[in-house]
PDB file of N, CA and C in Angstrom:
ATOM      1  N   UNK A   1     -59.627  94.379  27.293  1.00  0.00           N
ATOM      2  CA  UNK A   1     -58.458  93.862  27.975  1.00  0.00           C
ATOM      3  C   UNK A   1     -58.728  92.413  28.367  1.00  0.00           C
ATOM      4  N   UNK A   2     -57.612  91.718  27.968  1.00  0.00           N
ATOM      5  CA  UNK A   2     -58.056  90.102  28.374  1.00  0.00           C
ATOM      6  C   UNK A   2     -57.320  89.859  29.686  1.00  0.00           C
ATOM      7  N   UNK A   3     -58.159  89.060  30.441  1.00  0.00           N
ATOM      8  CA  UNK A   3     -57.334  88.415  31.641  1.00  0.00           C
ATOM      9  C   UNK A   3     -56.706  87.116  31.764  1.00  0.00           C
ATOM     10  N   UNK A   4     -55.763  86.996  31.379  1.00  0.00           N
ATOM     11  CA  UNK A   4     -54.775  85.796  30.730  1.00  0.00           C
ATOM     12  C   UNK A   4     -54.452  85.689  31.939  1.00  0.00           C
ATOM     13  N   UNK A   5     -53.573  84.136  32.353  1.00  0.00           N
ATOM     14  CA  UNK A   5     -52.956  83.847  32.857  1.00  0.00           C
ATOM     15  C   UNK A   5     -51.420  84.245  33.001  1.00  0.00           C
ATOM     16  N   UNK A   6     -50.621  84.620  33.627  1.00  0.00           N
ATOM     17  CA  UNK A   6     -49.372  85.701  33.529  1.00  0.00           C
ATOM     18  C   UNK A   6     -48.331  84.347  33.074  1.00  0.00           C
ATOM     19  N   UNK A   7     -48.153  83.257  32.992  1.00  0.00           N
ATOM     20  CA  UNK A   7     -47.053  82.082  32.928  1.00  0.00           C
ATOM     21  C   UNK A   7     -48.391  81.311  32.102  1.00  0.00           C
ATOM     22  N   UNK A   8     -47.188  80.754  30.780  1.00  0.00           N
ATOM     23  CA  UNK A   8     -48.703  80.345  29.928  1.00  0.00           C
ATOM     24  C   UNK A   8     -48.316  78.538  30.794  1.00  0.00           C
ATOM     25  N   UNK A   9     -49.030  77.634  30.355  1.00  0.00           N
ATOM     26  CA  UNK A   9     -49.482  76.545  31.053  1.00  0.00           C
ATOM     27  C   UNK A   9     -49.412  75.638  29.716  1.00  0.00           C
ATOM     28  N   UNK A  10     -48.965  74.256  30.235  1.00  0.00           N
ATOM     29  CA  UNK A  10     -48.882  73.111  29.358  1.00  0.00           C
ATOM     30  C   UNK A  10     -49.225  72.339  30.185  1.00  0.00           C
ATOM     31  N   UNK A  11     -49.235  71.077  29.506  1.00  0.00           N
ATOM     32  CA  UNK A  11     -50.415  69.654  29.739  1.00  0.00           C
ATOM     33  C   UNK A  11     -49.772  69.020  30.447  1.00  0.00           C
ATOM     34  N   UNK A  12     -50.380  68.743  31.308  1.00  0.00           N
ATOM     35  CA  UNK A  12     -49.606  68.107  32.808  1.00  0.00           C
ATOM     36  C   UNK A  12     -49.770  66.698  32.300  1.00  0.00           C
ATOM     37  N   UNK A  13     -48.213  65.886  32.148  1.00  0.00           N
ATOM     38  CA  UNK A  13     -47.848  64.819  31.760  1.00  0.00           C
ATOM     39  C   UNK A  13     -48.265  64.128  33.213  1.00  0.00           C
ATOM     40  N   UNK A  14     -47.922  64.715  34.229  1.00  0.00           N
ATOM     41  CA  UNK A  14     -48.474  63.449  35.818  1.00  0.00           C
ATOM     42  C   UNK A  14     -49.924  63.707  36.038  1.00  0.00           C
ATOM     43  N   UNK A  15     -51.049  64.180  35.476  1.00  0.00           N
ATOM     44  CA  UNK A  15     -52.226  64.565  35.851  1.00  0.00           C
ATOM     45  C   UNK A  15     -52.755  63.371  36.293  1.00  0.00           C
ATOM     46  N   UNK A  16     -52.427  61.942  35.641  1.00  0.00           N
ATOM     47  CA  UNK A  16     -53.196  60.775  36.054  1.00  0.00           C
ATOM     48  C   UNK A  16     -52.313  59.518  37.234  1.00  0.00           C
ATOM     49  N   UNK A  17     -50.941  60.181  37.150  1.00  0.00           N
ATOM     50  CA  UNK A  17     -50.311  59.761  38.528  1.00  0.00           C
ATOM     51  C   UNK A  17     -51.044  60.494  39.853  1.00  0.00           C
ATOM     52  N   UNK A  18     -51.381  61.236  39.572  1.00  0.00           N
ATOM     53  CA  UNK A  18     -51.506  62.138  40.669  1.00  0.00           C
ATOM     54  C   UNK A  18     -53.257  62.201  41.101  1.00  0.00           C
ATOM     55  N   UNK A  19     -54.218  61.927  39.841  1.00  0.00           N
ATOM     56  CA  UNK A  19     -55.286  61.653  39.965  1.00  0.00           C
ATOM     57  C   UNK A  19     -55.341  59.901  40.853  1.00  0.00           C
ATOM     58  N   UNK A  20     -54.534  59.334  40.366  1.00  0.00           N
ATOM     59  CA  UNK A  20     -54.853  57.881  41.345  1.00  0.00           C
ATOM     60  C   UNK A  20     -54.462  58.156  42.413  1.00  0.00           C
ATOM     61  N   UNK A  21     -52.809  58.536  42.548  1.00  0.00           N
ATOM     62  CA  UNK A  21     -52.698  58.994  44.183  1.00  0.00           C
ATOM     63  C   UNK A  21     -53.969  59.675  44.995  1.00  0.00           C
ATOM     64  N   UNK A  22     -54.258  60.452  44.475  1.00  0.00           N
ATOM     65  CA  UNK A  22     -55.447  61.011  45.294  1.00  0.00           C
ATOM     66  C   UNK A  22     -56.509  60.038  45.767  1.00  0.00           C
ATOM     67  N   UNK A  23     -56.787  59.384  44.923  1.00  0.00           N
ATOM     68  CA  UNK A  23     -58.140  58.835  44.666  1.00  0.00           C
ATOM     69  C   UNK A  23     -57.710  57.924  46.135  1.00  0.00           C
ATOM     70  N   UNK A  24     -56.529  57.203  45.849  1.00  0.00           N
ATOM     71  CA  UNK A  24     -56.203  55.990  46.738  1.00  0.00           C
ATOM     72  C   UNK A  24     -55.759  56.510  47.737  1.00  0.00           C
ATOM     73  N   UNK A  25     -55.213  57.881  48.068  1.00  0.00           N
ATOM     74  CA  UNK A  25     -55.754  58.150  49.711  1.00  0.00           C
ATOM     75  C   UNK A  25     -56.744  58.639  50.459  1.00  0.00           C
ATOM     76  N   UNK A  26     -57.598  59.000  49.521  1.00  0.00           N
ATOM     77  CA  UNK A  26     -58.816  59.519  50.004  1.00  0.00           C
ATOM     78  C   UNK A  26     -59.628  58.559  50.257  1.00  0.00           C
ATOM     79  N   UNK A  27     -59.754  57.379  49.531  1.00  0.00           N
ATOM     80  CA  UNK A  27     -60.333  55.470  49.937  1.00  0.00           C
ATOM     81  C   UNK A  27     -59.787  55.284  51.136  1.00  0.00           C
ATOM     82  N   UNK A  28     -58.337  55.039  51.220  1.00  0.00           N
ATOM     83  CA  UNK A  28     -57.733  55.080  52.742  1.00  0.00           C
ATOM     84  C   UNK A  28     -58.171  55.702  54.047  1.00  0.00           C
ATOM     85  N   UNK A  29     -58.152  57.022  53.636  1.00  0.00           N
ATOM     86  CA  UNK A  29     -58.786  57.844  54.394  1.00  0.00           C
ATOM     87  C   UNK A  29     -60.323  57.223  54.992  1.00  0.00           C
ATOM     88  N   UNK A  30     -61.231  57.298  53.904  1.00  0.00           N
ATOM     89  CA  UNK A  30     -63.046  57.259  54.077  1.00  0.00           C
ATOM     90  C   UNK A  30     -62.817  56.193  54.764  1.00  0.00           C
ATOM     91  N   UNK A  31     -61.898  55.035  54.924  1.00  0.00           N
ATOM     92  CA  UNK A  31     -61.989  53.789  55.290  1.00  0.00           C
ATOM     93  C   UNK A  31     -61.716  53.808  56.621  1.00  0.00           C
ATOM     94  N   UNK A  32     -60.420  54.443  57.051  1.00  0.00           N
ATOM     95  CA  UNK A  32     -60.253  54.720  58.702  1.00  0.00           C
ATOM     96  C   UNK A  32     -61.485  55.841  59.198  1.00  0.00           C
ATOM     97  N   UNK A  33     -61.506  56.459  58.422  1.00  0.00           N
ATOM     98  CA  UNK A  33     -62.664  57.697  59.138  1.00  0.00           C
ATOM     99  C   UNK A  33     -64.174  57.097  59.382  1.00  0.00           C
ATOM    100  N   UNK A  34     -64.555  56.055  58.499  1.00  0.00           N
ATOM    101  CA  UNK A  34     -65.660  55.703  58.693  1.00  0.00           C
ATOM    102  C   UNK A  34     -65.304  54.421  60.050  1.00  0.00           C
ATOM    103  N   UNK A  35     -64.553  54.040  60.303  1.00  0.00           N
ATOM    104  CA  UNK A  35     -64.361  53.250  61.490  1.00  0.00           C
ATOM    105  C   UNK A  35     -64.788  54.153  62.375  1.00  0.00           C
ATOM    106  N   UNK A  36     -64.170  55.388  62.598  1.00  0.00           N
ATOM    107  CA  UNK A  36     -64.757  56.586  63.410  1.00  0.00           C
ATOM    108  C   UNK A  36     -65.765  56.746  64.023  1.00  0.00           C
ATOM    109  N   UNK A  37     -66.273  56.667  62.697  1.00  0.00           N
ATOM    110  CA  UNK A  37     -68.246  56.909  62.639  1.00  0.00           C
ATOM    111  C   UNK A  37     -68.896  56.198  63.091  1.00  0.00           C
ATOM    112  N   UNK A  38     -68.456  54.792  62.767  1.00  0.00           N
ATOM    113  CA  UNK A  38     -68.988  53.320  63.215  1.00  0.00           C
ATOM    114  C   UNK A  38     -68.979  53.493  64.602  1.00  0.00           C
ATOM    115  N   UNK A  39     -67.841  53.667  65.096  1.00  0.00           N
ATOM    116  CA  UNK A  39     -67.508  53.735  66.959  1.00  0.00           C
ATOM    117  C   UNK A  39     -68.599  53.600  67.249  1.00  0.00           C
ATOM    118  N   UNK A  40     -68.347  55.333  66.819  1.00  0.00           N
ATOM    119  CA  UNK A  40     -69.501  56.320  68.004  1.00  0.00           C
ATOM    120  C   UNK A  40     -70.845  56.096  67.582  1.00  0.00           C
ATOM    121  N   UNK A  41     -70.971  55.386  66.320  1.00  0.00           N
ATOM    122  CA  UNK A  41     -72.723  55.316  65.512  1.00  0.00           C
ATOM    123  C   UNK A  41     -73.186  54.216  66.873  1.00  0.00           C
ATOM    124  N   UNK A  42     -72.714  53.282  67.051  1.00  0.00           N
ATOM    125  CA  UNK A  42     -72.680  51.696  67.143  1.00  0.00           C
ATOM    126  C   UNK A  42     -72.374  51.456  68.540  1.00  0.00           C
ATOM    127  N   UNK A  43     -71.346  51.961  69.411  1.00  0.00           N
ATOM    128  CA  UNK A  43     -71.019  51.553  70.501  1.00  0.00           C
ATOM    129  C   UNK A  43     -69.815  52.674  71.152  1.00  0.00           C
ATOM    130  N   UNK A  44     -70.847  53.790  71.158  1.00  0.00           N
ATOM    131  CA  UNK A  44     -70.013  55.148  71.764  1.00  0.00           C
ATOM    132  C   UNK A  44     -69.091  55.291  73.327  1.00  0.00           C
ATOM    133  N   UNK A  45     -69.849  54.062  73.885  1.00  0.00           N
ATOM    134  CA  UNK A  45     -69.233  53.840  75.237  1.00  0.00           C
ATOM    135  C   UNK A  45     -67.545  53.338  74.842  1.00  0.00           C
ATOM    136  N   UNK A  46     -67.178  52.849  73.827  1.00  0.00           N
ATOM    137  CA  UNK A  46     -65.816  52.132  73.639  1.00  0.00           C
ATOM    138  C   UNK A  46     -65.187  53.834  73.501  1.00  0.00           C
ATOM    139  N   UNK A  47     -65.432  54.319  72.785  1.00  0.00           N
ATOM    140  CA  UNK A  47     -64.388  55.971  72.991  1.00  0.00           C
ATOM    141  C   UNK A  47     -64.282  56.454  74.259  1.00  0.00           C
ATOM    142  N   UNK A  48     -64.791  55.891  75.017  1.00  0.00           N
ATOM    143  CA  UNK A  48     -64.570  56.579  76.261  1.00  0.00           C
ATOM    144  C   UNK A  48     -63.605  55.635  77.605  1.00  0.00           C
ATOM    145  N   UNK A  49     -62.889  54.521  76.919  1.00  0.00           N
ATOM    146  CA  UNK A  49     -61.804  53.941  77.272  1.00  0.00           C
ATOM    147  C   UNK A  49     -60.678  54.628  76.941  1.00  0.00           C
ATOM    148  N   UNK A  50     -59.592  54.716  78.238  1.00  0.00           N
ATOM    149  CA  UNK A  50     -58.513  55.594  78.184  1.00  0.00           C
ATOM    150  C   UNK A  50     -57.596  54.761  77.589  1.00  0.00           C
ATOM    151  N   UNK A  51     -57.203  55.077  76.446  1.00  0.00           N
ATOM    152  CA  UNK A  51     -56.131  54.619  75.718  1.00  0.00           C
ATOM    153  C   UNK A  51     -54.768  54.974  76.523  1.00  0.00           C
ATOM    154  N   UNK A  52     -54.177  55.973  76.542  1.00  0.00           N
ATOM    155  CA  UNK A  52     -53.131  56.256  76.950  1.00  0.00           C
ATOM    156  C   UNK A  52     -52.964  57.929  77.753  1.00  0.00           C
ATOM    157  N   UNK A  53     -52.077  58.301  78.308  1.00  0.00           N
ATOM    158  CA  UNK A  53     -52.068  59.363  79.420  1.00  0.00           C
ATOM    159  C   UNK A  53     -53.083  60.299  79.550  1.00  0.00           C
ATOM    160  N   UNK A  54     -54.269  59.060  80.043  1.00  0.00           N
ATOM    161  CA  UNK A  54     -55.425  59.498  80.326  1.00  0.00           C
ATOM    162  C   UNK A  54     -56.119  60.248  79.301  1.00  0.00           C
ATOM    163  N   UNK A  55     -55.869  60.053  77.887  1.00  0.00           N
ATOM    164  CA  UNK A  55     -56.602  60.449  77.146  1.00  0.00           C
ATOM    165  C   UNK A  55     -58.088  59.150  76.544  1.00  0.00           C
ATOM    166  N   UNK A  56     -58.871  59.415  75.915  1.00  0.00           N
ATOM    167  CA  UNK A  56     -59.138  58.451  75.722  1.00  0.00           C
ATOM    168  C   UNK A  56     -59.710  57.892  74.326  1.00  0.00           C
ATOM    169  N   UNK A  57     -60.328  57.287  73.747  1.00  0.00           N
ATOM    170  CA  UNK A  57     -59.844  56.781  72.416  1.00  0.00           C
ATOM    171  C   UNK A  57     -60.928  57.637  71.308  1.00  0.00           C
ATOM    172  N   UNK A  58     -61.732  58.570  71.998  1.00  0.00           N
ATOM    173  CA  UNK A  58     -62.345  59.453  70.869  1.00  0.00           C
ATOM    174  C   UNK A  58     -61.374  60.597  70.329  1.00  0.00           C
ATOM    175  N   UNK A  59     -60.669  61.007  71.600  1.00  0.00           N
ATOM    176  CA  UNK A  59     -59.514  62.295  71.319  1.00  0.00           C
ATOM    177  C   UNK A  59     -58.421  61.417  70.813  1.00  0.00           C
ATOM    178  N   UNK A  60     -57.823  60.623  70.986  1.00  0.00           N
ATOM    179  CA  UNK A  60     -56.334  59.432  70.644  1.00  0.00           C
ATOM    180  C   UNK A  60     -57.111  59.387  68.806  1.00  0.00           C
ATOM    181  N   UNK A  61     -58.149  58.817  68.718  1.00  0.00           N
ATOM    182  CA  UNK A  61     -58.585  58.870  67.007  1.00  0.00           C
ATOM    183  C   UNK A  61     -58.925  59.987  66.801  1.00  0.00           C
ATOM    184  N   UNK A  62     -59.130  61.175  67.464  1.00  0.00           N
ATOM    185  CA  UNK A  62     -59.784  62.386  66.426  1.00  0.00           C
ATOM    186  C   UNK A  62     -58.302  62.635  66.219  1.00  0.00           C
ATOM    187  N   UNK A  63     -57.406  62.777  67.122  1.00  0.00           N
ATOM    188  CA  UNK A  63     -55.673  63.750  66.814  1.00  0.00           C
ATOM    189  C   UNK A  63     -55.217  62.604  65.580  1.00  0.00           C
ATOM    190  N   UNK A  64     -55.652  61.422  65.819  1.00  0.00           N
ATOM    191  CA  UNK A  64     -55.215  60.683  65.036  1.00  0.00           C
ATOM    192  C   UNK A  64     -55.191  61.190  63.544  1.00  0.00           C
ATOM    193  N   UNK A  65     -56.325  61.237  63.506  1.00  0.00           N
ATOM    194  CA  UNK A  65     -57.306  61.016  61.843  1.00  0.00           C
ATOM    195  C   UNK A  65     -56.575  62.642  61.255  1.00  0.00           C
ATOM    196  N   UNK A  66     -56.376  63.785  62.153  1.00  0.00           N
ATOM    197  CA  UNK A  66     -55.792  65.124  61.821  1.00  0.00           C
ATOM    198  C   UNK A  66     -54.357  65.025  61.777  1.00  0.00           C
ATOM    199  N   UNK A  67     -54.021  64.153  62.096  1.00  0.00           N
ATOM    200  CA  UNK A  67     -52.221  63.716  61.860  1.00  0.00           C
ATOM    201  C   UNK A  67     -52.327  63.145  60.583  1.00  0.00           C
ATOM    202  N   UNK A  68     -53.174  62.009  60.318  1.00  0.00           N
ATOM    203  CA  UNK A  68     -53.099  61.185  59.066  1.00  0.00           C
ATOM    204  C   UNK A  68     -52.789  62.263  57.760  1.00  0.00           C
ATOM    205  N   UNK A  69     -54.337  62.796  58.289  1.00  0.00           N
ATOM    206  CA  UNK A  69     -54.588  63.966  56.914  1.00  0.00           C
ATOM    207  C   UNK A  69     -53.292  64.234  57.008  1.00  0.00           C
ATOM    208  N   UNK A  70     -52.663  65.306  57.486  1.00  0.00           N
ATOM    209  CA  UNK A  70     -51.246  66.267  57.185  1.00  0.00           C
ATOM    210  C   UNK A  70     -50.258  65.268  56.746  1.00  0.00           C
ATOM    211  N   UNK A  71     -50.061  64.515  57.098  1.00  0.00           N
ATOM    212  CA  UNK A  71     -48.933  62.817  56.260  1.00  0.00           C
ATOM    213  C   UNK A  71     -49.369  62.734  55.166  1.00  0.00           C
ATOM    214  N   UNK A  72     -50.329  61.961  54.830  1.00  0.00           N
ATOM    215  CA  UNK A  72     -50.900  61.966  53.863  1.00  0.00           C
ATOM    216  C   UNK A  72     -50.573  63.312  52.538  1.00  0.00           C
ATOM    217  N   UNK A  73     -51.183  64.610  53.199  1.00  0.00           N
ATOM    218  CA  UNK A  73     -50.851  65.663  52.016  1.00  0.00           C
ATOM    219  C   UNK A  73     -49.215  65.834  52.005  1.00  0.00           C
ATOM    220  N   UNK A  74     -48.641  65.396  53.231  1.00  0.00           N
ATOM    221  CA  UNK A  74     -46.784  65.537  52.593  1.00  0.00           C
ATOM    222  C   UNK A  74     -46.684  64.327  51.869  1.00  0.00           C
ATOM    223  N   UNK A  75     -47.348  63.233  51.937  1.00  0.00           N
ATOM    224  CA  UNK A  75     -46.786  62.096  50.704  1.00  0.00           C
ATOM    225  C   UNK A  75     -47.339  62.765  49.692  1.00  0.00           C
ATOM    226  N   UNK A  76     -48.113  62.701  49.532  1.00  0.00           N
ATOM    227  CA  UNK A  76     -49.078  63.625  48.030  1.00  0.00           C
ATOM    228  C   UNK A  76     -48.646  64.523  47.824  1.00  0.00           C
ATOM    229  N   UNK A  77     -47.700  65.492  48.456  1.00  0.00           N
ATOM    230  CA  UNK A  77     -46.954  66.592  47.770  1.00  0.00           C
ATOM    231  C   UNK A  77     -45.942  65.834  47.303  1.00  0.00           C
ATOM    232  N   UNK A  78     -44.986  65.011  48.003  1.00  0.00           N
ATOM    233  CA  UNK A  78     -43.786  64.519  47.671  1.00  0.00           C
ATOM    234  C   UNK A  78     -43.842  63.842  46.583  1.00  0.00           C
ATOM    235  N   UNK A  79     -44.945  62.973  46.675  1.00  0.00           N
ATOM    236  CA  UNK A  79     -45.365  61.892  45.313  1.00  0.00           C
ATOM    237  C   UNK A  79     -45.327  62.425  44.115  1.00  0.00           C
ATOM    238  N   UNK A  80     -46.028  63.722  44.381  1.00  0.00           N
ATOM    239  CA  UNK A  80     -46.038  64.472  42.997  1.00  0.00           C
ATOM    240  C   UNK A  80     -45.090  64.946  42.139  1.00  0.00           C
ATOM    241  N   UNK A  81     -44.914  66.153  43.273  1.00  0.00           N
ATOM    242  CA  UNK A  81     -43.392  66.710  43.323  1.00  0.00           C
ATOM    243  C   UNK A  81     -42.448  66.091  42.018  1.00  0.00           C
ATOM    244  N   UNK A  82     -42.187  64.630  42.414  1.00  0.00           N
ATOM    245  CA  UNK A  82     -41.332  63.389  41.861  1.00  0.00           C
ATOM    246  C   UNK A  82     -42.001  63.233  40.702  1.00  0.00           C
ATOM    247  N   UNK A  83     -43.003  62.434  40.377  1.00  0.00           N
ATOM    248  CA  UNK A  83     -43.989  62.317  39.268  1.00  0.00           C
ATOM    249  C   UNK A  83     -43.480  63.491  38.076  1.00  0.00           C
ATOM    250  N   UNK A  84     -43.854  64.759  38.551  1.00  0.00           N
ATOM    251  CA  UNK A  84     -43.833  66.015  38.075  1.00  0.00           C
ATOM    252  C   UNK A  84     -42.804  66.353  37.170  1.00  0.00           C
ATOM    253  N   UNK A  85     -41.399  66.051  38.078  1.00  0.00           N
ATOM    254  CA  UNK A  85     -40.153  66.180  37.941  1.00  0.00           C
ATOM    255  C   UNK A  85     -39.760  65.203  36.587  1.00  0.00           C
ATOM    256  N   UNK A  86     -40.214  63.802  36.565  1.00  0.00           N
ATOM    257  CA  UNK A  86     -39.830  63.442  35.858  1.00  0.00           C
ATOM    258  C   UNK A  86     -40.964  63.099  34.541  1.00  0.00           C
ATOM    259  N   UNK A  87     -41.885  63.250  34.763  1.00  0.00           N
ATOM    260  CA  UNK A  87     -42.546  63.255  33.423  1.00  0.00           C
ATOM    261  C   UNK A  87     -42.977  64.416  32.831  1.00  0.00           C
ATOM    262  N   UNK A  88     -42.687  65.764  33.633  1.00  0.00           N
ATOM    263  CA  UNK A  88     -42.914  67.113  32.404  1.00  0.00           C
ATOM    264  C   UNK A  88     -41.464  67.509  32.056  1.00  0.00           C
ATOM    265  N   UNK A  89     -40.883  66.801  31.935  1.00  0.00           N
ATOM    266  CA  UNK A  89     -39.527  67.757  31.385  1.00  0.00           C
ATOM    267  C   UNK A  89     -39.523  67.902  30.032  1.00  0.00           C
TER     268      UNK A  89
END
């Protein structure tokens, strides 16, 4: 008995739209996240300035950086999505 895939599959015409999108938010990404790192590597006392309603700028960038991500994967769904739409038809 073979275990096939149940919906057969063709060659994804956006594979390399969608390979750069990635690529170029995940650069984006490493680039704000490693500011992160830097902070706290380098001068950990600055996260502990209250940015705003008394939070202060290690929690203000960690919610940050977990907001980005989820934006980020709705552009990258949407991007695709589009891509998808119009180059596998």
């Amino acid at each position: 008995m073979l275990h096939e895939p149940a919906a057969k599959t063709e060659k994804d015409k956006a594979f390399a739209v969608k390979q750069k999108l990635g690529i170029v938010l995940f650069l984006v990404y490493c680039v704000i996240y490693t500011g992160f790192v830097l902070i706290n590597t380098l001068s950990p006392v600055v996260m502990e300035i209250i940015v705003f309603f008394g939070l202060n700028l290690a929690v203000v960038y960690g919610f940050g950086l977990i907001l980005l991500a989820i934006i980020m994967g709705l552009i990258y769904n949407a991007i695709c999505n589009k891509a998808e739409k119009e180059l596998n038809k």
